[in-house]
Protein backbone atom coordinates (compact mmCIF):
# COMPACT_ATOMS: atom_id res chain seq x y z
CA UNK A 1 -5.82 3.92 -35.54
CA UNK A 2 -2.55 4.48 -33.79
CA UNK A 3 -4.24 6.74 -31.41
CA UNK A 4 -6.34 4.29 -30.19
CA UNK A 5 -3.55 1.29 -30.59
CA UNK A 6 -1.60 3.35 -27.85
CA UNK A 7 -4.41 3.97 -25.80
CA UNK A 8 -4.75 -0.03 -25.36
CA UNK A 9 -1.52 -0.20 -24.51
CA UNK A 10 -1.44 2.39 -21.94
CA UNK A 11 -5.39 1.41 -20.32
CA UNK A 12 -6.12 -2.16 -21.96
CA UNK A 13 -9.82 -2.65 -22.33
CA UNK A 14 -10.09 -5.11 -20.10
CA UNK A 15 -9.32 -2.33 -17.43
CA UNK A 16 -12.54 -0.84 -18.64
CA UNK A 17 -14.15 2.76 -19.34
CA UNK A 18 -14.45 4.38 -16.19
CA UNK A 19 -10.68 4.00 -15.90
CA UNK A 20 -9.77 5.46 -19.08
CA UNK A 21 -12.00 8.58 -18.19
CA UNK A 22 -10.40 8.85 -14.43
CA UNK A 23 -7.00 8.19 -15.72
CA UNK A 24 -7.25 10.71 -18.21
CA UNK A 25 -8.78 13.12 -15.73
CA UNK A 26 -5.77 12.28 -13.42
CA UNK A 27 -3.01 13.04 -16.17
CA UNK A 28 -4.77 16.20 -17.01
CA UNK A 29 -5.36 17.34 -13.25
CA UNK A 30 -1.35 16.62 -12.48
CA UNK A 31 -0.51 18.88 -15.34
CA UNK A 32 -1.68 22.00 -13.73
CA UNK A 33 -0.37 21.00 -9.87
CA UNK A 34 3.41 20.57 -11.62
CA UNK A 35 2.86 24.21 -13.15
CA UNK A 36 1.40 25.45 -9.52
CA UNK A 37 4.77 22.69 -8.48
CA UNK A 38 7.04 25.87 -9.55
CA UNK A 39 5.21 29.08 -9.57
CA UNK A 40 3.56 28.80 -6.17
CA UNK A 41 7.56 29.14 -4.61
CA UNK A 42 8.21 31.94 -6.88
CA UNK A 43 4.91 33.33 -6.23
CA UNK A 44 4.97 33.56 -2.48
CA UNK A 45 9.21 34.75 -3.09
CA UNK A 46 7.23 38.27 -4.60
CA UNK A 47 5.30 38.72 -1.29
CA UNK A 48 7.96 38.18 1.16
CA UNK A 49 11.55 37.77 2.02
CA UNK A 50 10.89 36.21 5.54
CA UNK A 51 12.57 32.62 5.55
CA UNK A 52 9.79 32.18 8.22
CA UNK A 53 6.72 32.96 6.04
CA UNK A 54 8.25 30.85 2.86
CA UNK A 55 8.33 28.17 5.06
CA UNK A 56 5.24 28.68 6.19
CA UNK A 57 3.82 28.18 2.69
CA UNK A 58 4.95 24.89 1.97
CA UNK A 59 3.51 24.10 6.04
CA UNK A 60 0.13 24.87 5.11
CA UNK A 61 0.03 23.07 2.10
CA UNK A 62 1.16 19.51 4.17
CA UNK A 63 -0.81 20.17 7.22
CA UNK A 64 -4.46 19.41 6.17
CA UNK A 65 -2.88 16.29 5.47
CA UNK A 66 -2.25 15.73 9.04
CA UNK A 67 -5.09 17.72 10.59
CA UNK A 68 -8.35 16.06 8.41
CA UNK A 69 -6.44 13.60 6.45
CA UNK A 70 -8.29 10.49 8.89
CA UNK A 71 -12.01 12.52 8.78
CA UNK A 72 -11.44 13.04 5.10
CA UNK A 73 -10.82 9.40 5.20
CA UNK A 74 -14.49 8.60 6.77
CA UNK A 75 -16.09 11.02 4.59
CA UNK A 76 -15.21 8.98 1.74
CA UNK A 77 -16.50 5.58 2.66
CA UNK A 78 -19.36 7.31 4.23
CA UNK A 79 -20.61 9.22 1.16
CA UNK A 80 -20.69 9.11 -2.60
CA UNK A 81 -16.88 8.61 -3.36
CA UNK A 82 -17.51 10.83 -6.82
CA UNK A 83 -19.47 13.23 -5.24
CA UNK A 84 -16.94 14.10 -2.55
CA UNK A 85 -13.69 14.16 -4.90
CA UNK A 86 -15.60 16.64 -7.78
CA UNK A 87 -16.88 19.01 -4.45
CA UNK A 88 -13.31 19.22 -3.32
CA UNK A 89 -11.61 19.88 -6.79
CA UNK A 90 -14.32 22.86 -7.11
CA UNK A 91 -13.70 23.88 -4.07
CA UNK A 92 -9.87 24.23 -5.03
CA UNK A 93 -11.16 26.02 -8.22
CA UNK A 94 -12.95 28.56 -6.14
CA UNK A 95 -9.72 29.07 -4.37
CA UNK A 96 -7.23 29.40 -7.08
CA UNK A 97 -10.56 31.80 -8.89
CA UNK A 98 -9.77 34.01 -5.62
CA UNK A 99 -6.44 33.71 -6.01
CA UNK A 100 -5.70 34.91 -9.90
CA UNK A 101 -8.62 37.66 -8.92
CA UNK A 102 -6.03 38.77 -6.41
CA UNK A 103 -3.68 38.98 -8.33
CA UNK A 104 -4.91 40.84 -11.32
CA UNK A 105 -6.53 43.25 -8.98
CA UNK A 106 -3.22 44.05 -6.88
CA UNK A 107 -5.05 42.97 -3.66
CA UNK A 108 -2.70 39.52 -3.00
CA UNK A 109 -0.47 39.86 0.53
CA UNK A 110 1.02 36.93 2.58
CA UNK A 111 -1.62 36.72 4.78
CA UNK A 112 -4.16 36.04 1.92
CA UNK A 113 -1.83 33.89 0.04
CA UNK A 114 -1.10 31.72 2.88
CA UNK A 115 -4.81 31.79 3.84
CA UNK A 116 -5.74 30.28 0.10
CA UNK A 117 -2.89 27.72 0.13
CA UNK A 118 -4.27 26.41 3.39
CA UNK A 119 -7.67 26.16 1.65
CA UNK A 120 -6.72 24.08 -1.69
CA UNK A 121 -4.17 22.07 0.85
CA UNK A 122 -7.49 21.02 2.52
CA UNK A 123 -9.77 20.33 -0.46
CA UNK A 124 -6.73 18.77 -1.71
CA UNK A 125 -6.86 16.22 0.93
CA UNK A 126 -10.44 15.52 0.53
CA UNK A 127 -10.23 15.08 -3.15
CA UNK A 128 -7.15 12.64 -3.26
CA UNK A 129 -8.84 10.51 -0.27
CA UNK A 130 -11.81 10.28 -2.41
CA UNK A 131 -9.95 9.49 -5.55
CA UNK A 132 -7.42 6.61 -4.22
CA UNK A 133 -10.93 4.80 -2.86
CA UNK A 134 -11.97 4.74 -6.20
CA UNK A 135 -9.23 3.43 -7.95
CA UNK A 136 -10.31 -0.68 -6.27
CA UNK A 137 -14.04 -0.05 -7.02
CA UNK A 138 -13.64 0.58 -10.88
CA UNK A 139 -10.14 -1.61 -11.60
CA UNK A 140 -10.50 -5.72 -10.47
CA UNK A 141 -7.66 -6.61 -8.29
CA UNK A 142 -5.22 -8.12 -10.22
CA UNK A 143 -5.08 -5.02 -12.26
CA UNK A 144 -4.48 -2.93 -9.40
CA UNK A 145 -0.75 -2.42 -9.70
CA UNK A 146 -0.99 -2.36 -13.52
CA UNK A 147 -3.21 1.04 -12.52
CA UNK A 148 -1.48 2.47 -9.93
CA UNK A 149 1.53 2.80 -12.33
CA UNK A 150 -0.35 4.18 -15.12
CA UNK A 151 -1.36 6.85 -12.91
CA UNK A 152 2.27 7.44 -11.55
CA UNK A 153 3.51 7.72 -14.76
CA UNK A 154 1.23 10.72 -15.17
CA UNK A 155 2.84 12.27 -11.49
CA UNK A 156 6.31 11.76 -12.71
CA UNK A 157 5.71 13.42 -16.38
CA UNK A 158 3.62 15.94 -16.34
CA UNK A 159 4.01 16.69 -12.62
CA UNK A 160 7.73 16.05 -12.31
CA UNK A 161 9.23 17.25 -15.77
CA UNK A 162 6.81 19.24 -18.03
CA UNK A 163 4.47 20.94 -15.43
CA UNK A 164 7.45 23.17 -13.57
CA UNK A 165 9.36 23.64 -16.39
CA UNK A 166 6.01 25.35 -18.02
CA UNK A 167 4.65 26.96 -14.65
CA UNK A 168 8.33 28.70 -14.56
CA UNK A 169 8.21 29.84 -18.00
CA UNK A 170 4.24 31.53 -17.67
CA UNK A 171 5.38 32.95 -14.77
CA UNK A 172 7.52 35.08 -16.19
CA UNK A 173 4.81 36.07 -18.60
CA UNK A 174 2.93 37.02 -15.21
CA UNK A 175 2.26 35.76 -11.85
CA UNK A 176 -1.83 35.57 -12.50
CA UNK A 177 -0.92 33.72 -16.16
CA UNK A 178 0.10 29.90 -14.33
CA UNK A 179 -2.60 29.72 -11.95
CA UNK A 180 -4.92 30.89 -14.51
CA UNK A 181 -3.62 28.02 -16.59
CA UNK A 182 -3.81 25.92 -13.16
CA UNK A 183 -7.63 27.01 -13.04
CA UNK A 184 -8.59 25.27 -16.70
CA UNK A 185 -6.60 22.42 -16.40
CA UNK A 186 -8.67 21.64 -12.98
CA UNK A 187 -11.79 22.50 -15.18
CA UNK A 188 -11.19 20.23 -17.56
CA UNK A 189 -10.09 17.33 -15.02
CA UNK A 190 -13.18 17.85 -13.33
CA UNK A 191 -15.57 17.48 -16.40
CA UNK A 192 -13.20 14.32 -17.39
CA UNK A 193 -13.42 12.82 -13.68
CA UNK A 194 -17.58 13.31 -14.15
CA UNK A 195 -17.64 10.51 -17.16
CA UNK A 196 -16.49 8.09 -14.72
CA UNK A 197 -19.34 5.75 -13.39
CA UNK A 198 -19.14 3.56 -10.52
CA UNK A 199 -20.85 0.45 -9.75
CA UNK A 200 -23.68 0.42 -7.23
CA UNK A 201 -22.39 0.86 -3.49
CA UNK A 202 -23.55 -1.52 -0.98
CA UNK A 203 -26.06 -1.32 1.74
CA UNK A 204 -25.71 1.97 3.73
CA UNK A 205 -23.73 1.85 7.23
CA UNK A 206 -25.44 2.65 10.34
CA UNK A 207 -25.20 6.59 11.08
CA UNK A 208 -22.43 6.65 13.71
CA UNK A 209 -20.20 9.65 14.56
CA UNK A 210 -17.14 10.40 12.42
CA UNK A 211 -14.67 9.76 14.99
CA UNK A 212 -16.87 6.15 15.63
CA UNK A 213 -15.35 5.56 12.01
CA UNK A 214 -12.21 6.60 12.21
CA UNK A 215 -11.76 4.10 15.33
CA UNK A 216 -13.54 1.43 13.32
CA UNK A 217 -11.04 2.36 10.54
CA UNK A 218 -7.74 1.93 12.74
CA UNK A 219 -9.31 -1.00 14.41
CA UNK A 220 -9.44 -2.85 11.59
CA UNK A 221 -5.61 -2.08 10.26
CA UNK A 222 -4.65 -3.55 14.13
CA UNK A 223 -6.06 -6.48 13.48
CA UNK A 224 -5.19 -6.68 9.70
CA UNK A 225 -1.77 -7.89 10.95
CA UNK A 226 -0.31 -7.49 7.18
CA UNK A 227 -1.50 -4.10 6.14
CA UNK A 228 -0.39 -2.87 9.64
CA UNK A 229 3.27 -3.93 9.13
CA UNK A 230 2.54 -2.33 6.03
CA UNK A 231 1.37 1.03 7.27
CA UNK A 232 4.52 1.21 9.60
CA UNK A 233 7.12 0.17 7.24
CA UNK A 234 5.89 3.19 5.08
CA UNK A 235 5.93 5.57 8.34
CA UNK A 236 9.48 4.05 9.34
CA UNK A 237 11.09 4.34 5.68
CA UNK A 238 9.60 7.86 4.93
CA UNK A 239 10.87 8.83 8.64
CA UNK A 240 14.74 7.19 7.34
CA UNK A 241 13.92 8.62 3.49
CA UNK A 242 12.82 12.58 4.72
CA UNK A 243 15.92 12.96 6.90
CA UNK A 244 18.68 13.09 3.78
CA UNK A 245 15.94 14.01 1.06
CA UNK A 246 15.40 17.50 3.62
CA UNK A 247 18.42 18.54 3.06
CA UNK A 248 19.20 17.30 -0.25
CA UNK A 249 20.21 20.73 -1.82
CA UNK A 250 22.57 21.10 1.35
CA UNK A 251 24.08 17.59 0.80
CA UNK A 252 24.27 18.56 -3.28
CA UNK A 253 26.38 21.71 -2.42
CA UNK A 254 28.41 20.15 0.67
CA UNK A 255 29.10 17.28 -0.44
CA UNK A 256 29.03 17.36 -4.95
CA UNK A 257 30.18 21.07 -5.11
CA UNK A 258 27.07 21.61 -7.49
CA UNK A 259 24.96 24.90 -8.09
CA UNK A 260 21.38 24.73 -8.92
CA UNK A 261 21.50 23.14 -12.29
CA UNK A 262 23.44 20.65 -11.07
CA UNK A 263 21.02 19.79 -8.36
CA UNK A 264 18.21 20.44 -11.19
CA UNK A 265 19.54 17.52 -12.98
CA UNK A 266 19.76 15.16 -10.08
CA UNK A 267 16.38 15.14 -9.29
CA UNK A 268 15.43 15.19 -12.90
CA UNK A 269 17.33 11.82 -12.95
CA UNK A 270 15.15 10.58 -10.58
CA UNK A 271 12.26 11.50 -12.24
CA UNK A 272 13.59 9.47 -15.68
CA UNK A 273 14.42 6.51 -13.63
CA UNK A 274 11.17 6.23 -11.88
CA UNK A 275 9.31 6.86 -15.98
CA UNK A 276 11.33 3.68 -17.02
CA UNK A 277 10.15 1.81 -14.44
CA UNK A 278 6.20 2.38 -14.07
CA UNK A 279 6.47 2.18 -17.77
CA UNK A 280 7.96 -1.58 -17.15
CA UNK A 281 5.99 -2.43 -14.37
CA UNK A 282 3.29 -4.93 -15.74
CA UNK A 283 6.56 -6.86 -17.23
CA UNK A 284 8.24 -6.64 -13.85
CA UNK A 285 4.41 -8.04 -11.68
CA UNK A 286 4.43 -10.10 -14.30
CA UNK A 287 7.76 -12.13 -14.20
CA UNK A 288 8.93 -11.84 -10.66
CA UNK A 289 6.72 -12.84 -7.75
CA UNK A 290 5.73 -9.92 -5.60
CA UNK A 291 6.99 -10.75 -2.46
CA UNK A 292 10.31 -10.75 -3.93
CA UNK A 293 9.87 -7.76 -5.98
CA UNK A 294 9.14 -5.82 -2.49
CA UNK A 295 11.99 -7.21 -0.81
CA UNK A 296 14.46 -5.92 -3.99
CA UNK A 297 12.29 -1.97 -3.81
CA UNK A 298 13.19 -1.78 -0.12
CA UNK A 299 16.70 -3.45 -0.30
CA UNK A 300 17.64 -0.98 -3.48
CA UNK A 301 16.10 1.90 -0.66
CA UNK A 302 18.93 1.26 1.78
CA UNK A 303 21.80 0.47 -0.97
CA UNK A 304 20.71 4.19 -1.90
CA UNK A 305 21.27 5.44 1.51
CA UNK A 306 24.90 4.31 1.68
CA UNK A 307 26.06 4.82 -1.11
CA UNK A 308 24.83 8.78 -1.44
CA UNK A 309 26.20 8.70 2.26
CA UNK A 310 29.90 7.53 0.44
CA UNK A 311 29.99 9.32 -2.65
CA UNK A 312 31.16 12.95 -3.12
CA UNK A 313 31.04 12.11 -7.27
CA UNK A 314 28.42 14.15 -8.98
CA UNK A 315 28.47 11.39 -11.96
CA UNK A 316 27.48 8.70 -9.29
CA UNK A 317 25.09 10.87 -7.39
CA UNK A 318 23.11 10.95 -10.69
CA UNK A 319 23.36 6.97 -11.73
CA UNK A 320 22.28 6.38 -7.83
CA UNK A 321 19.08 9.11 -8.25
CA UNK A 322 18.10 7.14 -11.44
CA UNK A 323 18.14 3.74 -9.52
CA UNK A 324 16.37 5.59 -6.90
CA UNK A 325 13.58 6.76 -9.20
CA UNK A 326 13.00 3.35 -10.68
CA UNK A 327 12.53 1.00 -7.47
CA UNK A 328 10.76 4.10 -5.83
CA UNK A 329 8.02 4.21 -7.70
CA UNK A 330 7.58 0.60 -8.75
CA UNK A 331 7.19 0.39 -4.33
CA UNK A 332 4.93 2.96 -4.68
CA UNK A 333 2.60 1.41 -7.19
CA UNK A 334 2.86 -1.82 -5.81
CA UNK A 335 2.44 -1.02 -2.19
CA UNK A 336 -0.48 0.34 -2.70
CA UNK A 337 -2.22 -2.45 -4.74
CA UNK A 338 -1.23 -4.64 -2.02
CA UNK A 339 -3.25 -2.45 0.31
CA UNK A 340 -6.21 -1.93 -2.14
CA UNK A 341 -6.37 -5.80 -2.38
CA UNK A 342 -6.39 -6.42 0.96
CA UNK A 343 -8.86 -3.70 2.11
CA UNK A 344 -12.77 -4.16 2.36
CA UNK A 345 -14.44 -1.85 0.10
CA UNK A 346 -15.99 -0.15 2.81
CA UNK A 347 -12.89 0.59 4.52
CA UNK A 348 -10.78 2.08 1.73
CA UNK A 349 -11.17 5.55 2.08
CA UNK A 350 -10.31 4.92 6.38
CA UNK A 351 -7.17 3.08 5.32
CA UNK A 352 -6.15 4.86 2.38
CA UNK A 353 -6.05 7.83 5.10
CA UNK A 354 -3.95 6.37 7.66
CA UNK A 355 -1.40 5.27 5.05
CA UNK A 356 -1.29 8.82 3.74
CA UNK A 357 -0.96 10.52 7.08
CA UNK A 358 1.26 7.50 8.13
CA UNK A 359 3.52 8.72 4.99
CA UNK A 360 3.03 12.92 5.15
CA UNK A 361 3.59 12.07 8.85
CA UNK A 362 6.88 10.48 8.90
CA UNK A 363 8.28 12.86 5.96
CA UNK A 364 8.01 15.96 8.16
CA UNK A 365 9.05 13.37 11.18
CA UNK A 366 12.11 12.72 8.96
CA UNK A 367 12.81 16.44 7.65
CA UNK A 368 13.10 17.86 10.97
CA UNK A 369 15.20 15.45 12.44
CA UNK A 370 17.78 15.52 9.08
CA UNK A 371 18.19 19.40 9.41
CA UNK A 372 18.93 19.19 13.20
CA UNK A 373 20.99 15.87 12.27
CA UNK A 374 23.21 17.29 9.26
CA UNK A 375 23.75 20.69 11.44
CA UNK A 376 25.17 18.73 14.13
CA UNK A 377 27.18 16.15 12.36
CA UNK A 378 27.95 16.84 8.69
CA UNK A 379 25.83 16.66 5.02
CA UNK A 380 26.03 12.95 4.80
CA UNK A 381 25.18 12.28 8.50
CA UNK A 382 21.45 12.24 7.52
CA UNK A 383 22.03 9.20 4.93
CA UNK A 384 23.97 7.54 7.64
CA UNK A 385 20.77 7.57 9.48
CA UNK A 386 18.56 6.72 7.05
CA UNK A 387 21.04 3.74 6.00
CA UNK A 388 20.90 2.56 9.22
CA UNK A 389 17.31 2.88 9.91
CA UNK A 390 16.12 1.65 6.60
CA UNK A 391 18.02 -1.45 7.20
CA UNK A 392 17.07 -2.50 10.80
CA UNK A 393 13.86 -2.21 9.59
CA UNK A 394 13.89 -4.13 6.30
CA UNK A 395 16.09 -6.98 8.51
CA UNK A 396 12.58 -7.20 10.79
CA UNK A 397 9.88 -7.38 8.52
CA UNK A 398 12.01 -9.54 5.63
CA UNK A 399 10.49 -12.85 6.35
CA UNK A 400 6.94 -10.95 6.39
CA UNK A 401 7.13 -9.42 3.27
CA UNK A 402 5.78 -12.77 1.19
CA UNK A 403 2.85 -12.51 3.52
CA UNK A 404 2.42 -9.15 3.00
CA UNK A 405 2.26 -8.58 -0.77
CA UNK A 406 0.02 -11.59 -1.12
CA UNK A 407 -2.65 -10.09 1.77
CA UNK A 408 -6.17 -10.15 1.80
CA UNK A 409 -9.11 -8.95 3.67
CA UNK A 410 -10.05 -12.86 4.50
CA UNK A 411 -7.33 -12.84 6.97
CA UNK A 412 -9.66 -10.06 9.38
């Protein structure tokens, strides 16, 4: 009785079947990426000591994102959504399979490592392209934000907090024992993801080259005039956001005179804040009109940049990181409702992509300018530039935002 009581509240029945089975596959599936979250690091720290190659591993994990992130796009509004998101997720199986074989048979070195990562970074891509189209075809529209939370909450616990603090704790036991652990967690999403049914699709598109897709795709965010101010305020704030977040640890040390637990507990903060919040966040779409919920998630961005730019109090840092965490993802889930609502259904996967490569995009954009920034000018420099860039652009698109988080596809 109280199970299921608490499984209304979390997916009401109204939101249907085929989202309980995909959330739960989702929640499951984000368990064993937080425990790959903190052994993959310490995993790749065993093969080599070149700061080179350990940066190279987390490269090859973003860059799929970049290099097929539009085609995956096309693939998934030009196939079976399901199909394509259960053939990635086995592919990544097969490549974590190679992986633990590797490692219990002493044949793992750098080159193969970083040769596997690149394959479940590119599977990866395929599956979550697949996955966020599905989200509008199963959940009606004005449940869309209620959704996207519910699955955020899943990234921020089990992914955030419980998934690295148990993928550092069974790698201790042995390097093979968390991806093993990674391995049946992905099983079991994938046989929970395979109870989901979607309605019928629509009539077929004409065959047409991929690239004719992608074009079609972009075309119709240019002339989508809110979902393209959209897609460039999230390149633009994750350009202002990856500068200071790139160097966060340096900032923590510089600037807080905090070790590792210290820095441990700041983004854990984070992580708390942004739990309250998804938790809240029918209450909060509920009471306050969306438009002006948007305008109070990007305003609470900049505030964030200054005052981490001012502070040098550890205490602070971690009340600011909370406040971070909550408006964060409360943007998050609602920014992408607001694009789910406005897109066709036949464009989703297309748009999803450019908003995903539009956000990978502007982090490594962002990351790379805030080391060469804080190098040059000092640990806080970076949230100086963020604080300034953030807020230039929030003064530009302010009197859009209304527009914006009330879009829909009639305007094409």
């Amino acid at each position: 009785m109280l199970v299921g009581r608490l499984t209304d509240i979390i997916a009401p029945p109204r939101m249907g079947t085929a989202f309980r089975w995909n959330l739960a596959s989702s929640w499951v599936g984000q368990v064993g990426d937080g425990i790959a979250l903190a052994a993959g690091p310490l995993l790749v720290a065993t093969q080599t000591r070149s700061p080179v190659l350990i940066a190279a591993a987390a490269v090859v994990q973003r860059l799929p994102g970049l290099a097929v992130g539009l085609y995956a796009g096309a693939v998934a509004d030009r196939v079976d959504r399901r199909r394509v998101v259960i053939v990635a997720n086995l592919a990544r199986l097969l490549a974590l399979v190679a992986l633990v074989t590797a490692l219990l048979t002493g044949t793992l070195s750098i080159g193969l490592l970083l040769g596997l990562l690149l394959l479940v970074g590119t599977a990866e891509v395929f599956a979550d392209t697949g996955w966020r189209a599905i989200l509008p075809m199963i959940v009606d529209p004005a449940d869309l934000g209620l959704a996207n939370a519910r699955q955020m909450s899943g990234f921020l616990v089990a992914n955030q907090l419980i998934g690295p603090a148990v993928g550092a704790a069974l790698f201790a036991l042995g390097s093979a024992v968390p991806f093993g652990v990674h391995v049946l967690s992905l099983l079991l999403a994938v046989a929970l993801f395979s109870r989901v049914e979607l309605p019928a699709a629509g009539a077929g598109r004409p065959a047409q080259h991929a690239g004719r897709d992608i074009l079609d795709g972009l075309r119709w965010i240019r002339h989508h005039a809110a979902v393209r101010t959209l897609t460039l305020v999230i390149l633009v704030f994750n350009i202002t956001w990856g500068a200071p977040w790139g160097v966060l640890v340096y900032w923590a040390q510089e600037r807080l005179g905090v070790g590792p637990v210290g820095f441990g507990l700041l983004t854990t903060a984070s992580a708390v804040g942004g739990i309250a919040s998804v938790l809240a966040y029918g209450w909060l779409e509920r009471r306050i009109p969306l438009g002006r919920l948007m305008k109070a998630c990007l305003t609470l961005e900049v505030l964030t940049h200054l005052a981490l730019a001012l502070t040098t109090s550890w205490v602070v840092a971690m009340a600011v990181m909370a406040m971070f965490g909550a408006y964060a993802f409360v943007w998050a889930s609602l920014s992408s409702a607001v694009r789910q609502r406005a897109t066709p259904q036949e464009y989703q996967g297309r748009v999803g992509s450019v908003y995903w490569v539009g956000l990978v995009g502007g982090l490594l954009v962002g990351q790379a300018l805030g080391g060469v920034i804080a190098d040059r000018f000092g640990a806080a420099a970076p949230f100086w530039f963020a604080f300034a860039g953030a807020g230039l652009t929030l003064v530009l698109v302010w009197r859009r935002l209304d527009l914006i988080a009330h879009a829909d596809a009639a305007e094409v």
